[in-house]
Every structure is written in structure tokens, then in C-alpha cells.
C-alpha atoms as a PDB file:
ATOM      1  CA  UNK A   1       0.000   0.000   0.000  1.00  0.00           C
ATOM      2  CA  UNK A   2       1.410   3.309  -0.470  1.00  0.00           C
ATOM      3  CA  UNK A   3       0.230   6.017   1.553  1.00  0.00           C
ATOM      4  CA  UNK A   4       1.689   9.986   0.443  1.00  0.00           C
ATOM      5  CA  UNK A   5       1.018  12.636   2.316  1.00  0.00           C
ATOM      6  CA  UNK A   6       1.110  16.377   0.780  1.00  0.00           C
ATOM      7  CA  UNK A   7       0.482  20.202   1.863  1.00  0.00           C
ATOM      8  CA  UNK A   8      -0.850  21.051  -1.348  1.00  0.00           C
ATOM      9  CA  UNK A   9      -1.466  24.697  -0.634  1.00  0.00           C
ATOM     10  CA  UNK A  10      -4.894  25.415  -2.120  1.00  0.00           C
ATOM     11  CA  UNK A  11      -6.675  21.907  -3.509  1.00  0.00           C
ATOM     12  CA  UNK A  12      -8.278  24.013  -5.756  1.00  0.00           C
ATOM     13  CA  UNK A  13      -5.611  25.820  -7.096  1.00  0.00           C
ATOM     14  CA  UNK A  14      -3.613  22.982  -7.442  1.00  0.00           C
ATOM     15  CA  UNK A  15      -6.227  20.718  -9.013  1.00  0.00           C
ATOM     16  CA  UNK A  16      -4.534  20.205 -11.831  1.00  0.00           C
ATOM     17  CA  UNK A  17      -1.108  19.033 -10.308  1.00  0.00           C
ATOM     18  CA  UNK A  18      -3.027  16.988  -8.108  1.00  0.00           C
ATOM     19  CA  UNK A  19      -5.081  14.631 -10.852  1.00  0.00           C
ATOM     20  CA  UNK A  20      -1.465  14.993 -12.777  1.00  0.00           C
ATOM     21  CA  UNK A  21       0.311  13.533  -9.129  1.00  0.00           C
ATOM     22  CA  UNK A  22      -2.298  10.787  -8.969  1.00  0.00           C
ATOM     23  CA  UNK A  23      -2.403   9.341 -12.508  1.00  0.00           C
ATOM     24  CA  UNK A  24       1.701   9.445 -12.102  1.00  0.00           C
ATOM     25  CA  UNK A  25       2.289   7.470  -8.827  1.00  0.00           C
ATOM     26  CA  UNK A  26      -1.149   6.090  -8.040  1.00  0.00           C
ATOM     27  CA  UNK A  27      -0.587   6.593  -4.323  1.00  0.00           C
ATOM     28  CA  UNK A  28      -3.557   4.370  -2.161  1.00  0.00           C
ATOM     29  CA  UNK A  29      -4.380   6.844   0.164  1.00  0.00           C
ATOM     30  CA  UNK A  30      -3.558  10.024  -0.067  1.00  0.00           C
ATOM     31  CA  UNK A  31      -3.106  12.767   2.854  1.00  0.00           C
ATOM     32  CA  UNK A  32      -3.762  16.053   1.744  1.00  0.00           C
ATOM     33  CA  UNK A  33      -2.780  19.371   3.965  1.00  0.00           C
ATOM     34  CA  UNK A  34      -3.971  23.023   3.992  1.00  0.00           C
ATOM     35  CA  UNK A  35      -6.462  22.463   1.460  1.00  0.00           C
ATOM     36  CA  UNK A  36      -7.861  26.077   1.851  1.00  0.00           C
ATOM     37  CA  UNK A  37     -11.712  25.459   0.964  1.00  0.00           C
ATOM     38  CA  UNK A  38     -14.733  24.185   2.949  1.00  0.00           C
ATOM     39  CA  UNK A  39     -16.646  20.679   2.551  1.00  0.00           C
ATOM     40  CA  UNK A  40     -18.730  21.832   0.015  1.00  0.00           C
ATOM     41  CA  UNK A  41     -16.175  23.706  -2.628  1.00  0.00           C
ATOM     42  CA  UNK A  42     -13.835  20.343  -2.397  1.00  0.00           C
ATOM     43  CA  UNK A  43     -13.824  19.161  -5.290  1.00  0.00           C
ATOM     44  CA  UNK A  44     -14.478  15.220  -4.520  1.00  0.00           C
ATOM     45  CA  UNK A  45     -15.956  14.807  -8.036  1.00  0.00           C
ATOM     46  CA  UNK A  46     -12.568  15.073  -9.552  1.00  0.00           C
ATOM     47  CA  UNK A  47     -11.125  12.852  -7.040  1.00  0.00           C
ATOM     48  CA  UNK A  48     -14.034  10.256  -7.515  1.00  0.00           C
ATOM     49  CA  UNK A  49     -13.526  10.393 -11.274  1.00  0.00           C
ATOM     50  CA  UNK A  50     -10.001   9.447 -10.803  1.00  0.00           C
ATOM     51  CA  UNK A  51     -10.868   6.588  -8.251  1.00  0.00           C
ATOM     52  CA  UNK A  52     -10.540   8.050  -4.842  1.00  0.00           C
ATOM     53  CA  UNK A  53     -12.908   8.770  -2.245  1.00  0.00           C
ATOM     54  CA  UNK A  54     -12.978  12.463   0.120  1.00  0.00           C
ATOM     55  CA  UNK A  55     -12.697  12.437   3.801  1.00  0.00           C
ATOM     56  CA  UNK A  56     -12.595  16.408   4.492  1.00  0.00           C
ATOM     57  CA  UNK A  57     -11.787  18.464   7.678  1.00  0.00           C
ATOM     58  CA  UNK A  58     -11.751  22.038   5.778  1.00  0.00           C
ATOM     59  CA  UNK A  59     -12.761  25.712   6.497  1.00  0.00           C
ATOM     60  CA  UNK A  60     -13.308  28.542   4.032  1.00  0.00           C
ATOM     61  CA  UNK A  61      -9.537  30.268   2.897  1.00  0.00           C
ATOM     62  CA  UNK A  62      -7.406  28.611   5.555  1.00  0.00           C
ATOM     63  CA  UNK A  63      -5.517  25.640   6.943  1.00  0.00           C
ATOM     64  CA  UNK A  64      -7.867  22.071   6.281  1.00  0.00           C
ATOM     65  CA  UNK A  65      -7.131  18.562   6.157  1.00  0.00           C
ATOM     66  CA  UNK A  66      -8.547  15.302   3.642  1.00  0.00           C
ATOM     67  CA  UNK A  67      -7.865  12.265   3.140  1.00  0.00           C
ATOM     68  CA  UNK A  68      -8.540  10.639  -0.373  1.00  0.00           C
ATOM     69  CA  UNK A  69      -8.493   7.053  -0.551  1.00  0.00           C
ATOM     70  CA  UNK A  70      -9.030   4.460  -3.190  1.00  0.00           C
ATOM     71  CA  UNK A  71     -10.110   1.524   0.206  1.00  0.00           C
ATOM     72  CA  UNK A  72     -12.288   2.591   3.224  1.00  0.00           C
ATOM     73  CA  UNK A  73     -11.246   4.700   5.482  1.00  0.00           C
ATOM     74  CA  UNK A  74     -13.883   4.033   8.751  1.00  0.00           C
ATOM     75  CA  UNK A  75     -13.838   5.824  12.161  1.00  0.00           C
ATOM     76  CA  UNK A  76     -13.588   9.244  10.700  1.00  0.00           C
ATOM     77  CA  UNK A  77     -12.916  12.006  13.742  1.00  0.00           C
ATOM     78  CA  UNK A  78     -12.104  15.691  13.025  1.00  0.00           C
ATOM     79  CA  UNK A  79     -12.653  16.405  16.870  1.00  0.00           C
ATOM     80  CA  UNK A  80      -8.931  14.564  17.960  1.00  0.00           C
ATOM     81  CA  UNK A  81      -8.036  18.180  19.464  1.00  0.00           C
ATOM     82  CA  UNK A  82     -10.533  20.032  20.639  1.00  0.00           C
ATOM     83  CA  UNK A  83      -9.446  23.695  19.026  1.00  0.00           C
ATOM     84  CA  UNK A  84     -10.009  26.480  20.767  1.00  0.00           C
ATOM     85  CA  UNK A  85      -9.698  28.965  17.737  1.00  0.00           C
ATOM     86  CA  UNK A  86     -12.062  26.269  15.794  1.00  0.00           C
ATOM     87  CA  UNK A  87      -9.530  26.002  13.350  1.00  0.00           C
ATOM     88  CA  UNK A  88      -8.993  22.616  11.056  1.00  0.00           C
ATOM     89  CA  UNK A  89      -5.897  21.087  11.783  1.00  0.00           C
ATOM     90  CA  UNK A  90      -6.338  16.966  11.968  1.00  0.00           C
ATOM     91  CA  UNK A  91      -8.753  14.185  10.887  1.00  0.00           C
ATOM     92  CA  UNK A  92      -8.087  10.625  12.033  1.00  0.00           C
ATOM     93  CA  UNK A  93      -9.328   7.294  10.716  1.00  0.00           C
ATOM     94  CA  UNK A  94      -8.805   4.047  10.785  1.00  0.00           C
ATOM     95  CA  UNK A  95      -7.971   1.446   8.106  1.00  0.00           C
ATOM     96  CA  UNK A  96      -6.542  -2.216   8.327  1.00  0.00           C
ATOM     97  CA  UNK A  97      -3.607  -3.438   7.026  1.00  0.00           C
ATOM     98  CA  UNK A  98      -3.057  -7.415   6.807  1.00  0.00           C
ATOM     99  CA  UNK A  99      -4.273  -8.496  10.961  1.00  0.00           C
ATOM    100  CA  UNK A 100      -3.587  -4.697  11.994  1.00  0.00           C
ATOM    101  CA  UNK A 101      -6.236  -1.539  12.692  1.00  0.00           C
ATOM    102  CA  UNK A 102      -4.522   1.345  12.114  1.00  0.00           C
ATOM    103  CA  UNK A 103      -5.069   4.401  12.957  1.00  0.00           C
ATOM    104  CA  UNK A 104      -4.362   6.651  10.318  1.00  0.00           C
ATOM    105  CA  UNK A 105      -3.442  10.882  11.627  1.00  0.00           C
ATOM    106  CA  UNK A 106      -3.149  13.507   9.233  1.00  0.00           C
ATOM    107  CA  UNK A 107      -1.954  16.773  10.878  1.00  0.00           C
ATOM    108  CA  UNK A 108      -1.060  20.354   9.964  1.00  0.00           C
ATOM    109  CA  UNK A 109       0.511  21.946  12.896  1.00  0.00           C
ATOM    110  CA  UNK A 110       0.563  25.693  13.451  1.00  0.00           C
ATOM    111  CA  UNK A 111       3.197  27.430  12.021  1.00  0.00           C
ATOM    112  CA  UNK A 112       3.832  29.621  15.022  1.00  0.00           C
ATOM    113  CA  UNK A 113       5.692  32.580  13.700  1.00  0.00           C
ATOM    114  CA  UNK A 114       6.793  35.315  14.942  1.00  0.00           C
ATOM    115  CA  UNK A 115       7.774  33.456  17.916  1.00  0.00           C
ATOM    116  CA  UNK A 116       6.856  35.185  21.443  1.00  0.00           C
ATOM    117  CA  UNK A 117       3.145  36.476  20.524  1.00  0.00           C
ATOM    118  CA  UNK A 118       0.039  34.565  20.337  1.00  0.00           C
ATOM    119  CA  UNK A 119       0.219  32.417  17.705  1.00  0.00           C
ATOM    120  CA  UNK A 120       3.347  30.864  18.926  1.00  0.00           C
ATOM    121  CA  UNK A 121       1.291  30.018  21.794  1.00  0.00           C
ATOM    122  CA  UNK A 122      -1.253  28.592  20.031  1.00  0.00           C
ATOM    123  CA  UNK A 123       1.280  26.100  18.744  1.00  0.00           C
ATOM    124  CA  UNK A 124       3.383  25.335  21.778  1.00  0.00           C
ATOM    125  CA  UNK A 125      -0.500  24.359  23.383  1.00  0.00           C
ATOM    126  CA  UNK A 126      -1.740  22.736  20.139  1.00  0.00           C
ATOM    127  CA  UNK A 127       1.605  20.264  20.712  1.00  0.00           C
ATOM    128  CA  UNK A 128       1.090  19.636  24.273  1.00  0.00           C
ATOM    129  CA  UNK A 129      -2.688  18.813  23.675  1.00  0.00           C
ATOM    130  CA  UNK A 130      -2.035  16.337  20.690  1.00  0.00           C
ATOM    131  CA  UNK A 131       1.057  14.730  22.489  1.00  0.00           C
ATOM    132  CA  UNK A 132      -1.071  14.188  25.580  1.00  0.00           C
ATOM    133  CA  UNK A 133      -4.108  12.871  23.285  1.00  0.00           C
ATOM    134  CA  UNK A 134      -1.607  10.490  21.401  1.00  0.00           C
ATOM    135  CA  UNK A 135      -0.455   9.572  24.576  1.00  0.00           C
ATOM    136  CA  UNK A 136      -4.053   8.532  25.646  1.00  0.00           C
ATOM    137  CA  UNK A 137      -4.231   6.760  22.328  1.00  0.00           C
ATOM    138  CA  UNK A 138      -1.855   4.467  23.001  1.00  0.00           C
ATOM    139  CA  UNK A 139      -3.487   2.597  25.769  1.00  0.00           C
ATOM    140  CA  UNK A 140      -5.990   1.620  23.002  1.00  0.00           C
ATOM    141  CA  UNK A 141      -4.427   1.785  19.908  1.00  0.00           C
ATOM    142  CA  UNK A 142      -0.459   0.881  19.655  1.00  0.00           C
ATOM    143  CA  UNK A 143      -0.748   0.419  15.557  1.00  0.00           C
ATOM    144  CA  UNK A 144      -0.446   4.529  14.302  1.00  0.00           C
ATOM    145  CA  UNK A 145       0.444   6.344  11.341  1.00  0.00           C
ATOM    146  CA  UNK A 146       0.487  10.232  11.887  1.00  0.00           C
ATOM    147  CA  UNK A 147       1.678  12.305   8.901  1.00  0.00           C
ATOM    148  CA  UNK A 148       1.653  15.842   7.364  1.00  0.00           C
ATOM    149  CA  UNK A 149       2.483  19.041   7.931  1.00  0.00           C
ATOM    150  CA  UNK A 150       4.243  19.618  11.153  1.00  0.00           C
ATOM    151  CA  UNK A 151       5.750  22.650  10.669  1.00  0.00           C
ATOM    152  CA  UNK A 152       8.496  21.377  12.877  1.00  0.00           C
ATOM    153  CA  UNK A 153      12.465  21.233  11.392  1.00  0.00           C
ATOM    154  CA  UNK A 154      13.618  18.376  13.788  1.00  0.00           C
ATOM    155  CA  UNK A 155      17.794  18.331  13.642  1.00  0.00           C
ATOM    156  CA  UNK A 156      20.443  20.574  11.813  1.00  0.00           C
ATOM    157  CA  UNK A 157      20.240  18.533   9.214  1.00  0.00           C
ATOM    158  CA  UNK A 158      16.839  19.178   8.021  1.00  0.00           C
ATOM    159  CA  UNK A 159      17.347  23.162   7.086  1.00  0.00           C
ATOM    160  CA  UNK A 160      20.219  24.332   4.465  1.00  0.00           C
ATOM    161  CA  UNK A 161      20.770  26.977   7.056  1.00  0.00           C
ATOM    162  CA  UNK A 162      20.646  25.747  10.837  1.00  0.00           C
ATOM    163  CA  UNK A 163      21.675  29.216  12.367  1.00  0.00           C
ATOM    164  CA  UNK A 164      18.856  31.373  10.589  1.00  0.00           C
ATOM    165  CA  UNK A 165      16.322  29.158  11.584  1.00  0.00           C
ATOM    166  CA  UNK A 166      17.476  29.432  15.426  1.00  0.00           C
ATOM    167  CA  UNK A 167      14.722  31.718  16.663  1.00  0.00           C
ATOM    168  CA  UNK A 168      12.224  30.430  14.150  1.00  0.00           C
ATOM    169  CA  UNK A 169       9.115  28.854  15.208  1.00  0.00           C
ATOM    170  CA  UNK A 170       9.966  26.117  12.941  1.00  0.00           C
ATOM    171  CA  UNK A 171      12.561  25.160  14.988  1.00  0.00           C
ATOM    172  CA  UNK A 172      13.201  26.613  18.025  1.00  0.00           C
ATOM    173  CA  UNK A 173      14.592  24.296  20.631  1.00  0.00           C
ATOM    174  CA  UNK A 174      11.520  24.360  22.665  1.00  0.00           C
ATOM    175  CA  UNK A 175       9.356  23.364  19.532  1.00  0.00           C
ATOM    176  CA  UNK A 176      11.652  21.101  18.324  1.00  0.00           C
ATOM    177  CA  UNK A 177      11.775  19.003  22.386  1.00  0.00           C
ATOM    178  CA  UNK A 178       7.923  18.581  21.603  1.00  0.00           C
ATOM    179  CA  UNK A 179       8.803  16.772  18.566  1.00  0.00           C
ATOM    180  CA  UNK A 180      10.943  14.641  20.193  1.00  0.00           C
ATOM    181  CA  UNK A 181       9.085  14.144  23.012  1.00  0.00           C
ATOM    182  CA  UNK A 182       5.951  12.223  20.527  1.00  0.00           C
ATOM    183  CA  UNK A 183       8.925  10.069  19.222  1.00  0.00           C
ATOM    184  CA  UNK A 184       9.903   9.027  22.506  1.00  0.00           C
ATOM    185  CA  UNK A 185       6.075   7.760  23.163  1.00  0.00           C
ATOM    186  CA  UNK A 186       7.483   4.548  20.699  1.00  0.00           C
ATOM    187  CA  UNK A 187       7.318   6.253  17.304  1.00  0.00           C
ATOM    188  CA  UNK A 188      10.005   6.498  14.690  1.00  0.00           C
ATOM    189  CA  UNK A 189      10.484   9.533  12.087  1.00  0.00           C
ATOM    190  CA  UNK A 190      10.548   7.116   9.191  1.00  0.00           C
ATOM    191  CA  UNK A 191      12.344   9.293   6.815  1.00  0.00           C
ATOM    192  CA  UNK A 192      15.324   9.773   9.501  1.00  0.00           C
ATOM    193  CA  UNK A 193      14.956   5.566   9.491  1.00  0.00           C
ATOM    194  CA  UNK A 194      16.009   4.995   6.521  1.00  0.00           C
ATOM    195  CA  UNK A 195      18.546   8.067   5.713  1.00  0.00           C
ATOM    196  CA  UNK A 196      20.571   8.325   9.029  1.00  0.00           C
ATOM    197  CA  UNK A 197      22.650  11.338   7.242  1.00  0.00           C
ATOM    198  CA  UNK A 198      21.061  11.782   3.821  1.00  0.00           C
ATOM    199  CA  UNK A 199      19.896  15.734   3.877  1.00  0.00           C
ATOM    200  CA  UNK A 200      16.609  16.179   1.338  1.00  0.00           C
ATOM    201  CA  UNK A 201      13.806  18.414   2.164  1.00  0.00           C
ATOM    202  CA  UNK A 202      10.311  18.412   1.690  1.00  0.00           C
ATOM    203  CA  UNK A 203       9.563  22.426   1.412  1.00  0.00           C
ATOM    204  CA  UNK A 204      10.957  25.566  -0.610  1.00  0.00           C
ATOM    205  CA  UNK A 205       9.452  28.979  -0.080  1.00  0.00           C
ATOM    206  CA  UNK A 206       8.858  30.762  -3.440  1.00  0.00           C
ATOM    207  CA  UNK A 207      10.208  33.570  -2.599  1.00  0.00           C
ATOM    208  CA  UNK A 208      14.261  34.458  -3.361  1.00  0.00           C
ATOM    209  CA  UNK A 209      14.887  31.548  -5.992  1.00  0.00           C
ATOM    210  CA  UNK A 210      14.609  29.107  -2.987  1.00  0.00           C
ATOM    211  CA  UNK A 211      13.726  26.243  -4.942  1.00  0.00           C
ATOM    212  CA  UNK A 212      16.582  26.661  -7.430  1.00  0.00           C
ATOM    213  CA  UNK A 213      19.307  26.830  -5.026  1.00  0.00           C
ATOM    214  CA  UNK A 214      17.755  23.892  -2.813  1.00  0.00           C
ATOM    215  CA  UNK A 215      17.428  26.558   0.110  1.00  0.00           C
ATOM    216  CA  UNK A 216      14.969  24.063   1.857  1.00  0.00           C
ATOM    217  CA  UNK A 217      13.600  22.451   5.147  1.00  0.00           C
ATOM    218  CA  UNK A 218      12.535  18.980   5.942  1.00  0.00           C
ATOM    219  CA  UNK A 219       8.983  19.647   7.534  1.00  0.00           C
ATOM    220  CA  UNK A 220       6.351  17.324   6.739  1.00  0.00           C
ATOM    221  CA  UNK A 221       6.681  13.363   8.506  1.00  0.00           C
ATOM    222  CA  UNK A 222       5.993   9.850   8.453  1.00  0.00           C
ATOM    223  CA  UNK A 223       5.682   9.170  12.094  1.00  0.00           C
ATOM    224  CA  UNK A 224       4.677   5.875  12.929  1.00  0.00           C
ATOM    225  CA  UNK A 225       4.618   3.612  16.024  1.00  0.00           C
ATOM    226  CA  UNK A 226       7.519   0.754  16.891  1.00  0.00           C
ATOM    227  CA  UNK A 227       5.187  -2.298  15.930  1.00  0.00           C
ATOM    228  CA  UNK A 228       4.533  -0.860  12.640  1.00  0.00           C
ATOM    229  CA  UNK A 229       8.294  -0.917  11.753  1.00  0.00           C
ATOM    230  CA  UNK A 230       8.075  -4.226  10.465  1.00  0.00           C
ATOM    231  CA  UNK A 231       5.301  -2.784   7.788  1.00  0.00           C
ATOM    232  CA  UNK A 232       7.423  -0.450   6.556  1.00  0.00           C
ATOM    233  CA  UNK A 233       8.833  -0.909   3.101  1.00  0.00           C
ATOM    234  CA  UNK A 234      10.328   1.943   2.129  1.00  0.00           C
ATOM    235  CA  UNK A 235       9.975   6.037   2.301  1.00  0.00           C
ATOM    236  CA  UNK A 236      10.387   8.532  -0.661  1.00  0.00           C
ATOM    237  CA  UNK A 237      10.742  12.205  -1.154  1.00  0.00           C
ATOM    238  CA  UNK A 238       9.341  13.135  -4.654  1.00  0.00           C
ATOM    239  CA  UNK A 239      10.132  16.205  -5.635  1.00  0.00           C
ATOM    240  CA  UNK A 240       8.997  16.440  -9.244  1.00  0.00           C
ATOM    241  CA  UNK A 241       5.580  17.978  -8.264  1.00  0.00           C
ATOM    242  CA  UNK A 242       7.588  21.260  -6.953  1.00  0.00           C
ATOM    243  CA  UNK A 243       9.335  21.530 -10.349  1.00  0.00           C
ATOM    244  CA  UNK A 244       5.880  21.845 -12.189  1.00  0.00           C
ATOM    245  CA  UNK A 245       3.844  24.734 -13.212  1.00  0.00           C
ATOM    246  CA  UNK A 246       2.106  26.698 -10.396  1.00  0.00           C
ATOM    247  CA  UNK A 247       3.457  24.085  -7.890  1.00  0.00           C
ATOM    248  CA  UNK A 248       2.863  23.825  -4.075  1.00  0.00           C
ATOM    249  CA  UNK A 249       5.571  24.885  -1.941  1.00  0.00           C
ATOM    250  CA  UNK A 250       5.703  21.477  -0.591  1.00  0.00           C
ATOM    251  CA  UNK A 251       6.275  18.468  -2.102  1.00  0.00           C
ATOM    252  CA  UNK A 252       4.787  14.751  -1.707  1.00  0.00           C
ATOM    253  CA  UNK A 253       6.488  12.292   0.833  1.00  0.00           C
ATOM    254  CA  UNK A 254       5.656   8.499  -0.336  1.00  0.00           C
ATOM    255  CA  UNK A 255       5.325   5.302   2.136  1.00  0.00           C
ATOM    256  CA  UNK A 256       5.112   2.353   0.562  1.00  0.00           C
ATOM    257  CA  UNK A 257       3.498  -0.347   3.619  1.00  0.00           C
ATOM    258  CA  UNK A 258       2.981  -3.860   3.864  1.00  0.00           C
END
């Protein structure tokens, strides 16, 4: 099964790159983030056309989550964190893989910035309330995928430039000990898995030729739970989609499972 997950930055405006993604890789399930459009504008007749069905968390202009699947996706939840600010950040589902029920996160974490005012709040409480409710999780679920958009740049490694990035909400230490402190509940960053020192990124801001001079940041995960390890098959960056006409600023990230 291969499961990709992808801040696509507008579904709508990116429609195009999206049908072009699918018919390309043929992902199974695919994990869509900040899909910018409500329930009703989604455009799940598209995605139907082309074989997949819509789970959507959305809100009108901003942030939203989906899934699109080609299998069932049962359980659906959009109420994982209860938001404060209302704002639609994660939808959660379950599908089974060979014996296992697996519950299936799709996130897109706060961005944060500028650091010290309220909106770095909001993500430094959004953490601790999803690490405590993953936490809680556990007791009844120890088979989970979480992926997306974490907004979170977890080592050195994952920035072209560590020491701008120091006192950036992306990954300021404090931000950065959250992160680590969900991996130490018994997940693994499957990217870091497989490619102990191999530096790729997953994001390139538009602005100041970013993409051409690879002036990126790893930000978007496959995290999943120990006893999934032996499910994994492999993990892949693709980064054709961000070389395309009117791309996202993020690219896919591909698990293949078995």
C-alpha cells in the first residue's frame, strides 16, 4: 500500500497538479494538507472520477485537512483536538492493514511565527494537547500512522541553514523538544529511518529563488509507532511535483506499507 502525504497549498488551485500527481504514482491513500476550501467547494468529483474517495476536515480560505483514498477509510474524527480557535488542523481514521487496525493521523501543525506572541502560543499548546491525546491513544491503539504538515524542522540537518532558523518557530529548541518528546512515546520519524545522514527536504518557499538553489527544510513526517516498523517498506521524497507549473511549496512524501 502506499500512503503519500502532501500540503498542497490550495486543492483548488492545485487541481490540476493533483489529478497529474495521482495518474503518475497512483498513491492508495492520499493525505492532503492546507487544502484552503470548505466541505462543500472540495472538489471530490474530480477525485471520484479518478478513483478516490474524500474524507474532508476544511474551512473557508485557511488551513484544512482530507484524506482521499481508493479503500475505506472508517472511524472518521475531526474532533482529535478540541481547538479552541475552531480552526482545522487533523482528521483521524482508521484502516486495516493485513491483521492490523490502524489508525491513520493527518496533521497540519501551526506554524507559530513570529515566535513570542500569540500564535506561537497557540502552537506550543496545540503540541502539548495532541502529544497528551496520542499519549491517551496508546493505551488503546499501539498500531499509528500520523503524517503531514508539522511545521516542525527536527535536527540541523533538516534546514540548508541551521543558524537562521534558530529563533524560528519552525525550529526553536523548545518546539523542536515537543517533537521529540511524541517520538519518545514509541514512534520512529521514518524518513530519519532509513537516511541516518542523507539531507533532502520536503519544502521551498517561493520567494528568493529558494527552490533553485535547494534553500529548503525537511517539515512534513511519516511518524509511525515501533510495531509498525516491520510494515514499513520503504519512504520517498518526490520532488517532481515542486518543479511543475504553479506548484505547491511542498512536495509529496511516499510510504510504501505492507
Amino acid at each position: 500500500m502506499k500512503i503519500v502525504s502532501w500540503n498542497v497549498n490550495s486543492v483548488r488551485a492545485r487541481i490540476e497538479n493533483i489529478l497529474n500527481y495521482i495518474r503518475e504514482s497512483k498513491p492508495d491513500i492520499l493525505l492532503l494538507q492546507e487544502i484552503k476550501t470548505q466541505e462543500i467547494t472540495f472538489p471530490m468529483d474530480d477525485f471520484k472520477k479518478a478513483g478516490y474517495d474524500s474524507y474532508v476536515f476544511g474551512q473557508k480560505s485557511y488551513n484544512g485537512v482530507a484524506f482521499l483514498s481508493k479503500f475505506k477509510i472508517s472511524k472518521i474524527d475531526t474532533n482529535f483536538i478540541n481547538d479552541k480557535l475552531k480552526q482545522s488542523r487533523i482528521i483521524t481514521g482508521e484502516i486495516k492493514i493485513k491483521s492490523k487496525n490502524i489508525k491513520l493521523i493527518n496533521i497540519y501543525v501551526p506554524n507559530g511565527n513570529p515566535v513570542d506572541t500569540e500564535k506561537y502560543d497557540y502552537k506550543k499548546n496545540w503540541l502539548d494537547l495532541f502529544n497528551k491525546n496520542i499519549k491517551k491513544l496508546l493505551k488503546d491503539n499501539s498500531n499509528i500512522i500520523i503524517s503531514g504538515d508539522f511545521n516542525i524542522i527536527p535536527e540541523e540537518i533538516d534546514v540548508y541553514d541551521s543558524k537562521r532558523y534558530e529563533n524560528d518557530a519552525l525550529f526553536r529548541l523548545e518546539i523542536r523538544k515537543k517533537y521529540r518528546e511524541l517520538i519518545n512515546l514509541g514512534f520512529v520519524d521514518v524518513y530519519r529511518h532509513y537516511n541516518k545522514k542523507k539531507q533532502e527536504y520536503t519544502f521551498w518557499d517561493y520567494f528568493a529563488g529558494s527552490w533553485q538553489k535547494n534553500h529548503g527544510m525537511r517539515i512534513d513526517h511519516f511518524i509511525v509507532s515501533n510495531n509498525i516498523l516491520e510494515n514499513l517498506k520503504s519512504i520517498n521524497i518526490n520532488k517532481k511535483p515542486r518543479s511543475k507549473t504553479k506548484p505547491s511549496d511542498h512536495t509529496p512524501i511516499e510510504l510504501e506499507i505492507i
